[in-house]
Protein backbone atom coordinates (compact mmCIF):
# COMPACT_ATOMS: atom_id res chain seq x y z
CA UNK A 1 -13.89 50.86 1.37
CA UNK A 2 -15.57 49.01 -1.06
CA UNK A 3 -15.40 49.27 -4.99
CA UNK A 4 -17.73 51.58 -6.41
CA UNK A 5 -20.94 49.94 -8.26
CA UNK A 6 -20.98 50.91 -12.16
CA UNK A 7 -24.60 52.67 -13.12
CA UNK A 8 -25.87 50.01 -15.50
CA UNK A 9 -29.48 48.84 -16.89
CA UNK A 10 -31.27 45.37 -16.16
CA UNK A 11 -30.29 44.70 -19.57
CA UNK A 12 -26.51 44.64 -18.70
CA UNK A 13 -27.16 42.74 -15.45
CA UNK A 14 -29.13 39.96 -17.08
CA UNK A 15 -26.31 39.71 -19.90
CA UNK A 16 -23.35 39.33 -16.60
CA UNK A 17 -25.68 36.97 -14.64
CA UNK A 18 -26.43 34.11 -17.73
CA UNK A 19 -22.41 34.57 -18.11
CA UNK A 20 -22.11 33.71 -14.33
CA UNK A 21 -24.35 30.27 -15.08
CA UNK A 22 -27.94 31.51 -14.04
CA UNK A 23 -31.11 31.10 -16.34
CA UNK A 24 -34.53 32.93 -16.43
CA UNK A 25 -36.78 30.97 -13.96
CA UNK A 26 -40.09 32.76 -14.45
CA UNK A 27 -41.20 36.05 -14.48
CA UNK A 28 -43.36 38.12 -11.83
CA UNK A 29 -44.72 41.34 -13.72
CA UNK A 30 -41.74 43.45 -14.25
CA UNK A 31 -39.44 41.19 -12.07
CA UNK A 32 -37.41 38.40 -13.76
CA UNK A 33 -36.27 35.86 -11.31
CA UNK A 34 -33.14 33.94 -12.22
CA UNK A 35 -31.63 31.02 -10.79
CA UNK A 36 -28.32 29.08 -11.05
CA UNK A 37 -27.62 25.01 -10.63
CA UNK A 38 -26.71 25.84 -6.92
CA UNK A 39 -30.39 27.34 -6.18
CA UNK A 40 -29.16 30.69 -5.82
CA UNK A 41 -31.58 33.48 -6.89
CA UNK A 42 -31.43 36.66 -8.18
CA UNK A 43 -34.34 38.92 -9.02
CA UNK A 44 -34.08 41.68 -11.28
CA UNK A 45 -36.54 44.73 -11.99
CA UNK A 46 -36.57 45.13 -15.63
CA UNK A 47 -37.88 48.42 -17.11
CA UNK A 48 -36.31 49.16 -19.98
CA UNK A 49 -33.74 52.12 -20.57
CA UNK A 50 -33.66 52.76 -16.76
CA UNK A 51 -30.42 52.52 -15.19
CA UNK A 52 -30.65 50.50 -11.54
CA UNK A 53 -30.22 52.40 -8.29
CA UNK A 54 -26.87 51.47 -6.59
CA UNK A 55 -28.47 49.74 -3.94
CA UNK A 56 -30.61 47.62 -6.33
CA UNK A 57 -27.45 46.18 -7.78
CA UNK A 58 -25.52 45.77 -4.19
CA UNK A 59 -28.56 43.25 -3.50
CA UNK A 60 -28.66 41.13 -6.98
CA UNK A 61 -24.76 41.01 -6.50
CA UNK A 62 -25.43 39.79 -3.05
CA UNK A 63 -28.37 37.29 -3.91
CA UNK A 64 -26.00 35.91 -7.08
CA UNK A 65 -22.68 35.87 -4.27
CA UNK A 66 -20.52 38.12 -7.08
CA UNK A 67 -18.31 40.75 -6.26
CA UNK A 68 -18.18 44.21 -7.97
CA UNK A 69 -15.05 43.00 -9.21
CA UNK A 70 -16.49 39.72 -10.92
CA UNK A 71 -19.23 41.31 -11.91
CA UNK A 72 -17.36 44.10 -14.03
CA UNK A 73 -14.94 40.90 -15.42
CA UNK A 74 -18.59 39.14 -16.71
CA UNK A 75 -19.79 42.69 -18.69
């Protein structure tokens, strides 16, 4: 089975993804779409103070290719 996903804000996921090498492309309303030198994208829903649903963050880890386990090294 895999690792569980920590319960963390758009805040903390923007903060592990710029560690992982991706930048803020543009921004779509409350959507910030970030890319790395690869092309890879990851789009995050940012509303402050709200913590991200579990399956949210399974799909930005997928988009970004990170594991749970890299992404708990990059917090």
């Amino acid at each position: 089975m895999s690792e569980k996903l920590p319960r963390v804000t758009a805040v903390v996921v923007i903060t592990a993804l710029e560690r992982a090498g991706f930048y803020l492309s543009r921004q779509s309303g409350s959507h910030k779409i970030y890319k790395n030198k690869e092309g890879r994208r990851a789009t995050v829903p940012y509303h402050s103070g709200k913590v991200l649903h579990p399956k949210v963050l399974a799909s930005i880890l997928r988009d970004a290719d990170l594991t749970v386990e890299k992404f708990k090294e990059l917090l």
